[in-house]
N, C-alpha and C. Protein backbone atom coordinates (compact mmCIF):
# COMPACT_ATOMS: atom_id res chain seq x y z
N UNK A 1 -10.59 -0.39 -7.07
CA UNK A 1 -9.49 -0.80 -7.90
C UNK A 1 -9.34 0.08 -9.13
N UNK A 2 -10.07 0.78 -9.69
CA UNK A 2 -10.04 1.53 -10.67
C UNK A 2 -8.98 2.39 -10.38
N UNK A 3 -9.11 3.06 -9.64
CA UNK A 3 -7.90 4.53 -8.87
C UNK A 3 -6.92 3.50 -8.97
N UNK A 4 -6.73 2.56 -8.71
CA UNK A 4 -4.93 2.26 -9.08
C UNK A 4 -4.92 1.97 -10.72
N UNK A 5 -5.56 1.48 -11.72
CA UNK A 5 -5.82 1.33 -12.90
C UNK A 5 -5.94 2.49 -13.73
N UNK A 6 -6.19 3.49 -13.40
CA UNK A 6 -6.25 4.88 -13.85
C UNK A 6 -5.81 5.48 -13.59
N UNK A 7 -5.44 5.73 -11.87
CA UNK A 7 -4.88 6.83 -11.57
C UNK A 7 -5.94 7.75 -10.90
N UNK A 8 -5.56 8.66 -9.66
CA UNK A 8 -6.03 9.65 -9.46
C UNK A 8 -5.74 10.71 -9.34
N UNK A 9 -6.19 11.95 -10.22
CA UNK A 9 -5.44 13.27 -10.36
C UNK A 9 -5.32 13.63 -9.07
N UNK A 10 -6.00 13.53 -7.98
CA UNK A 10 -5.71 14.55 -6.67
C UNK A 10 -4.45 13.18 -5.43
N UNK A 11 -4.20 12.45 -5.58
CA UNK A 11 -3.50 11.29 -4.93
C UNK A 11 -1.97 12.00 -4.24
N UNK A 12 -1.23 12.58 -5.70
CA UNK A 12 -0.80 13.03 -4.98
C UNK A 12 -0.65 14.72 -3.90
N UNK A 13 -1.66 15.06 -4.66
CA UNK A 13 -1.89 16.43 -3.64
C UNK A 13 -1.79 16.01 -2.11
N UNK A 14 -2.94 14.57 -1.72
CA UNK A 14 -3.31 14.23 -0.45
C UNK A 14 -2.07 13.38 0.14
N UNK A 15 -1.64 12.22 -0.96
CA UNK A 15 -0.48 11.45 -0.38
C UNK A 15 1.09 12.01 -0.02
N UNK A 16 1.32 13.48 -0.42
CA UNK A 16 2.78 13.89 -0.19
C UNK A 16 2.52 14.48 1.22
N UNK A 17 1.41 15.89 1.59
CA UNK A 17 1.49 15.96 2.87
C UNK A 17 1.47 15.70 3.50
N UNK A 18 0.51 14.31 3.57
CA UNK A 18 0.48 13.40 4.72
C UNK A 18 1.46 12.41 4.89
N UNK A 19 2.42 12.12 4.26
CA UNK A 19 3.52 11.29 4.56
C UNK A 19 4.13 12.39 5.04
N UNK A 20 4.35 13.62 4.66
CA UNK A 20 5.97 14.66 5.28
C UNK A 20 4.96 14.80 6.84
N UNK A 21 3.29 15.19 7.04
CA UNK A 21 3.11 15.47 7.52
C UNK A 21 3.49 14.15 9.48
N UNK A 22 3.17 13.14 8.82
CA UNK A 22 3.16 11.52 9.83
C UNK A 22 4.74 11.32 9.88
N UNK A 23 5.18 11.84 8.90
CA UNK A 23 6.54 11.91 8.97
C UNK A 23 7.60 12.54 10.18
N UNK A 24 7.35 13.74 10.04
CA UNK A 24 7.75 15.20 11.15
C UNK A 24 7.08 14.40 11.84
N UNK A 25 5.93 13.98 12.79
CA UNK A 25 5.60 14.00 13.98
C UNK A 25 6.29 12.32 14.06
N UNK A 26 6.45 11.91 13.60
CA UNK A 26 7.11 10.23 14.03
C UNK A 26 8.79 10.78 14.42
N UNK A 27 9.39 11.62 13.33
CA UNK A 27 10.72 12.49 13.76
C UNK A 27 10.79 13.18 14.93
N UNK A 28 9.97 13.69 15.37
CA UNK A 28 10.02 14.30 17.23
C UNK A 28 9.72 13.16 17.77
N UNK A 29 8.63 12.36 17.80
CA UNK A 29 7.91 11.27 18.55
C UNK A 29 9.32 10.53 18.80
N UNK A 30 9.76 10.13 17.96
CA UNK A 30 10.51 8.89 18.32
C UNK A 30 12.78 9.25 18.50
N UNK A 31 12.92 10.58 18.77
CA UNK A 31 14.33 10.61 18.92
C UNK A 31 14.66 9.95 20.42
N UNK A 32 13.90 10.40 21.28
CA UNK A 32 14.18 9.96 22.67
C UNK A 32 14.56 8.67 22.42
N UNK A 33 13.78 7.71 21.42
CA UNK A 33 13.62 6.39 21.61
C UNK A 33 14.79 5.98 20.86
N UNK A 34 15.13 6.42 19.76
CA UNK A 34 16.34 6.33 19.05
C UNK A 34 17.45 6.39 20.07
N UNK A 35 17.27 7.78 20.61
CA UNK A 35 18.66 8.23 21.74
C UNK A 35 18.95 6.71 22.49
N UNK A 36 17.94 5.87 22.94
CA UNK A 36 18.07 5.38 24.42
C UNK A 36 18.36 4.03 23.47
N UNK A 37 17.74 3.53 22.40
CA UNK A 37 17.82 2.00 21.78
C UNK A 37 19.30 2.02 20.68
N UNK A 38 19.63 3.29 20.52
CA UNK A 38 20.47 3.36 19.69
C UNK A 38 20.43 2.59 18.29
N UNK A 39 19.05 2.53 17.77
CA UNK A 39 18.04 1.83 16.63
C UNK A 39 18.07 3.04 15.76
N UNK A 40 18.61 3.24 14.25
CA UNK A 40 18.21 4.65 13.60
C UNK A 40 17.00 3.92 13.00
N UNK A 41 15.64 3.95 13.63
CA UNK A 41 14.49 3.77 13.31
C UNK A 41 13.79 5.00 12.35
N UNK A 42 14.46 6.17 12.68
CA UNK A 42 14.21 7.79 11.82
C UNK A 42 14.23 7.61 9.94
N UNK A 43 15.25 7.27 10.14
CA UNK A 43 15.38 6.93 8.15
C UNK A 43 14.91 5.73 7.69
N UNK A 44 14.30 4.71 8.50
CA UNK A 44 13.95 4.13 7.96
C UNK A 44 12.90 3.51 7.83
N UNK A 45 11.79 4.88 8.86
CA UNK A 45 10.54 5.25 8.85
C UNK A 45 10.27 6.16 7.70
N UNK A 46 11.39 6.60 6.97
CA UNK A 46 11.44 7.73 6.11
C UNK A 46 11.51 7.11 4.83
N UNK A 47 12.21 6.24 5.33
CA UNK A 47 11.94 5.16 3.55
C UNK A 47 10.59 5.27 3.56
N UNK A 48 9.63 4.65 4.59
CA UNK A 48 8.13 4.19 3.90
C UNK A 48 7.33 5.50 4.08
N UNK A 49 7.35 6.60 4.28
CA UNK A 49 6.67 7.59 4.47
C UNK A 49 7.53 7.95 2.88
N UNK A 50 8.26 7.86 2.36
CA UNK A 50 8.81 8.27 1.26
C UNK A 50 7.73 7.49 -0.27
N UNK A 51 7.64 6.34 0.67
CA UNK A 51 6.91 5.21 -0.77
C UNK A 51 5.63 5.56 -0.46
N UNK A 52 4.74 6.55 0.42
CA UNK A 52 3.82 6.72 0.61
C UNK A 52 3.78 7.97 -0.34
N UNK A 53 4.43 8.86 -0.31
CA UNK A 53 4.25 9.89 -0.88
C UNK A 53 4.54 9.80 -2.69
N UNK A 54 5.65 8.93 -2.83
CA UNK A 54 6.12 8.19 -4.15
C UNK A 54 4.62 7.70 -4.89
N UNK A 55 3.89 7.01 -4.42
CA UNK A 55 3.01 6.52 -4.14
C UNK A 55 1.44 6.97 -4.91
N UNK A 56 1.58 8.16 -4.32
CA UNK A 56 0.69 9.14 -4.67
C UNK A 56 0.94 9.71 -6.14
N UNK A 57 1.92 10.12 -6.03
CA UNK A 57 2.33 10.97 -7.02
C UNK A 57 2.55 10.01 -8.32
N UNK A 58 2.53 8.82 -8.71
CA UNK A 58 2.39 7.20 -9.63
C UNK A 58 0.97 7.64 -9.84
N UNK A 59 -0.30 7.67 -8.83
CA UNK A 59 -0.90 7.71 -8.95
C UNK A 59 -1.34 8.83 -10.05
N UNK A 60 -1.25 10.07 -9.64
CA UNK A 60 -1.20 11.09 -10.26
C UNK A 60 -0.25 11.41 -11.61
N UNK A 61 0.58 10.33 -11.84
CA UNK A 61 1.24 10.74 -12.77
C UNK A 61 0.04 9.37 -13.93
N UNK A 62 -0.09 8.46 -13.25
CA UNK A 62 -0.83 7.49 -14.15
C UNK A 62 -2.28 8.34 -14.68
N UNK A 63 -2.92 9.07 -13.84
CA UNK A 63 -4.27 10.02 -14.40
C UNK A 63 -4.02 10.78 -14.95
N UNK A 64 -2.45 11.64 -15.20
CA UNK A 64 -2.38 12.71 -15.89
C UNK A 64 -2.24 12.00 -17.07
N UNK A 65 -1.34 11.06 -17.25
CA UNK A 65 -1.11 9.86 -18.58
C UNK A 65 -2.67 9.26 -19.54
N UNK A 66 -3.41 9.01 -18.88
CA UNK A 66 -4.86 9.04 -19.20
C UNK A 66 -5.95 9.57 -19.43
N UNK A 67 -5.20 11.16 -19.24
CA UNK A 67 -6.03 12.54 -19.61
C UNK A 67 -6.74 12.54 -18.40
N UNK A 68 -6.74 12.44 -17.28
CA UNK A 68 -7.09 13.49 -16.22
C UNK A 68 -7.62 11.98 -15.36
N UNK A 69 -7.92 11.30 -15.89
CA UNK A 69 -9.32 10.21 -15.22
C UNK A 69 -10.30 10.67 -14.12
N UNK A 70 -11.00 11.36 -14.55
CA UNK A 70 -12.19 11.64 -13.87
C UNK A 70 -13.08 11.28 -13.39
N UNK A 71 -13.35 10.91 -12.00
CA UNK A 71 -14.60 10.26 -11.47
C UNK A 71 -15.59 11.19 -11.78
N UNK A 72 -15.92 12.20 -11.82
CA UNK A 72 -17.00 12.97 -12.33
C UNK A 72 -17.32 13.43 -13.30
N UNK A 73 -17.99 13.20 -14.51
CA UNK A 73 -18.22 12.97 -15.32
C UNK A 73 -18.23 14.79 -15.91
N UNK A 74 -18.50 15.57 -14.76
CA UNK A 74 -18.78 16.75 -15.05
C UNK A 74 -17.18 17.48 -15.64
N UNK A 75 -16.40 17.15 -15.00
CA UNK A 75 -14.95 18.17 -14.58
C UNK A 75 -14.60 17.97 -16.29
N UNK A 76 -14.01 18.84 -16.68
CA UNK A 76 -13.34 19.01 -17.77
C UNK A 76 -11.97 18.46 -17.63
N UNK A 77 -11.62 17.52 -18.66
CA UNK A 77 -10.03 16.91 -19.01
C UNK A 77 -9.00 17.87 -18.24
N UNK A 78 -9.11 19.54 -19.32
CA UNK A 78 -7.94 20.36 -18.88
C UNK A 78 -8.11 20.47 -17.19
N UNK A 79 -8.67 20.50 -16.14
CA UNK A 79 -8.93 20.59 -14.68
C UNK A 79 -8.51 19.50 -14.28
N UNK A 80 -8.60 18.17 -14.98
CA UNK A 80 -8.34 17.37 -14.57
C UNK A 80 -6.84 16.88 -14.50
N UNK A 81 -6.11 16.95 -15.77
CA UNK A 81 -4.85 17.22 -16.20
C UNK A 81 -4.01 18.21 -15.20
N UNK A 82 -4.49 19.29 -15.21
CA UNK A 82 -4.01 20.04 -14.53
C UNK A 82 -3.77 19.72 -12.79
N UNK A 83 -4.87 18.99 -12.06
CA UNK A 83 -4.90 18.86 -11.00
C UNK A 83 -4.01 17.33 -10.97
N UNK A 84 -3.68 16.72 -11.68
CA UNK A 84 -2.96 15.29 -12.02
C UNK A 84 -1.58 16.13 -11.62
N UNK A 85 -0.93 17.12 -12.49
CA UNK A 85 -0.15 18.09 -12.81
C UNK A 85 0.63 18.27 -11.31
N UNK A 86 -0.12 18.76 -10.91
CA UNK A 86 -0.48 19.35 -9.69
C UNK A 86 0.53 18.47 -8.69
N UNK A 87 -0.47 17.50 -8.55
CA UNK A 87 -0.28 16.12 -7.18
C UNK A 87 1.02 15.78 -7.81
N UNK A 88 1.25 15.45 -9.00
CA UNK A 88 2.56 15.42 -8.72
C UNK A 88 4.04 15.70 -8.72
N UNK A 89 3.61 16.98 -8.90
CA UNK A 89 4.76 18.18 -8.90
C UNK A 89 4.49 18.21 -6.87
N UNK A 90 3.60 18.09 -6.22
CA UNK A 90 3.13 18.24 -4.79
C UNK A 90 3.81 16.79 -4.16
N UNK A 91 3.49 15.82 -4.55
CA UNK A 91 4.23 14.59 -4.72
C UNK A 91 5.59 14.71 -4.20
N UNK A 92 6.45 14.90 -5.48
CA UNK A 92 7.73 15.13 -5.91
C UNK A 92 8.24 16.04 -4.44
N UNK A 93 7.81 17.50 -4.39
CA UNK A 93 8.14 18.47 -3.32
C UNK A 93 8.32 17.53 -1.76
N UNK A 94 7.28 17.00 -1.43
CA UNK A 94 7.12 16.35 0.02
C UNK A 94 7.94 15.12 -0.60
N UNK A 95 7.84 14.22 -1.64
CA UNK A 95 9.39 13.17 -1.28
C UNK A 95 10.70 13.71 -0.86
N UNK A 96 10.88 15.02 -1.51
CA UNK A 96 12.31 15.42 -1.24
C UNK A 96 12.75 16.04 -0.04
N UNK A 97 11.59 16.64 1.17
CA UNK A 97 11.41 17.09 1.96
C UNK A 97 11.49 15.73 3.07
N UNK A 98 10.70 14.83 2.94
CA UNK A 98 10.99 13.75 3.58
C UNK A 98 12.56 12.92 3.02
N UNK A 99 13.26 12.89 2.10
CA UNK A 99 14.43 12.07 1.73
C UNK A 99 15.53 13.02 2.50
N UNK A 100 15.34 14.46 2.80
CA UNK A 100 16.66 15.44 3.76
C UNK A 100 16.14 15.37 5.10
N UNK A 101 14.35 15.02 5.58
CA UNK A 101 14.94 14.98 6.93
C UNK A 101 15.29 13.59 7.38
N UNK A 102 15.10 12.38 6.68
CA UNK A 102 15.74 11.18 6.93
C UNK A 102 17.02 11.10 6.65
N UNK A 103 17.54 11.68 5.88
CA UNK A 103 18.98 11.75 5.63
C UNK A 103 19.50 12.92 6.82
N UNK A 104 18.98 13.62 7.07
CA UNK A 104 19.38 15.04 8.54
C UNK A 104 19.90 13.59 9.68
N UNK A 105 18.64 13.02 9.65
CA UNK A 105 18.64 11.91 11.14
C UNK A 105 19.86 10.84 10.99
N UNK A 106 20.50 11.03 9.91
CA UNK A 106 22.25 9.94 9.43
C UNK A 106 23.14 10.84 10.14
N UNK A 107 22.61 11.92 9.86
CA UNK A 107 24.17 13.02 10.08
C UNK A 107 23.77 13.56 12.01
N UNK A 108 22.98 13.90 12.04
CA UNK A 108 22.40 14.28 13.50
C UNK A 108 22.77 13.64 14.48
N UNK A 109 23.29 13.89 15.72
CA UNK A 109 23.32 12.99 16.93
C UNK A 109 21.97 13.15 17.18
N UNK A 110 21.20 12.30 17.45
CA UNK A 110 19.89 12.40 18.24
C UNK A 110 19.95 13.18 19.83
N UNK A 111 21.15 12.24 20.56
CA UNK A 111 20.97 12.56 22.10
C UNK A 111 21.67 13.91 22.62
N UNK A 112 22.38 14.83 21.32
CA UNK A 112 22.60 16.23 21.66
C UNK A 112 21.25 17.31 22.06
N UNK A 113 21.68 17.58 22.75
CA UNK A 113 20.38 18.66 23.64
C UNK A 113 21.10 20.08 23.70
């Protein structure tokens, strides 16, 4: 519980790729299924892969707000700050990357080949 109370400088480094990353593969995985149910399930798998990555980057913006919050007692503030910095400028990049290809899947026919 602390990491949500503080914040963790690296949160969003890890939480933006891996939402764009679960993201893209749920976007191939699932057009067939879209094509055939006619369900736009795409954007609105993209909402929560969006609050995943959103997510992260809260995180990282709450440790940079608190001067770095460091689980290791060793790391220096400025490294820490900086890597806060970081996640969520990294954050930010993969929400907006995930908010155009869920918005691509509005405008896209799925079942064009």
């Amino acid at each position: 519980m602390r990491a949500v109370q503080v914040g963790t400088s690296w949160a969003g480094l890890l939480a933006g790729p891996v939402a764009w990353a679960a993201s893209t593969q749920a976007n191939y995985s699932l057009v067939q299924w879209q094509c055939v149910n006619r369900i736009p399930i795409i954007p609105i798998l993209a909402l929560c892969f969006l609050a995943v990555a959103v997510a992260g980057g809260l995180l990282s913006w709450r440790a940079w707000q608190r001067g770095g919050a460091s689980f290791k007692p060793e790391r220096e503030l400025s490294t820490e700050r900086f890597v806060a910095m970081l996640g969520m400028m990294v954050a930010a990049l993969f929400a907006l990357v995930i908010v155009i290809q869920g918005a691509a899947s509005l405008i896209l026919d799925e079942c064009i080949r």
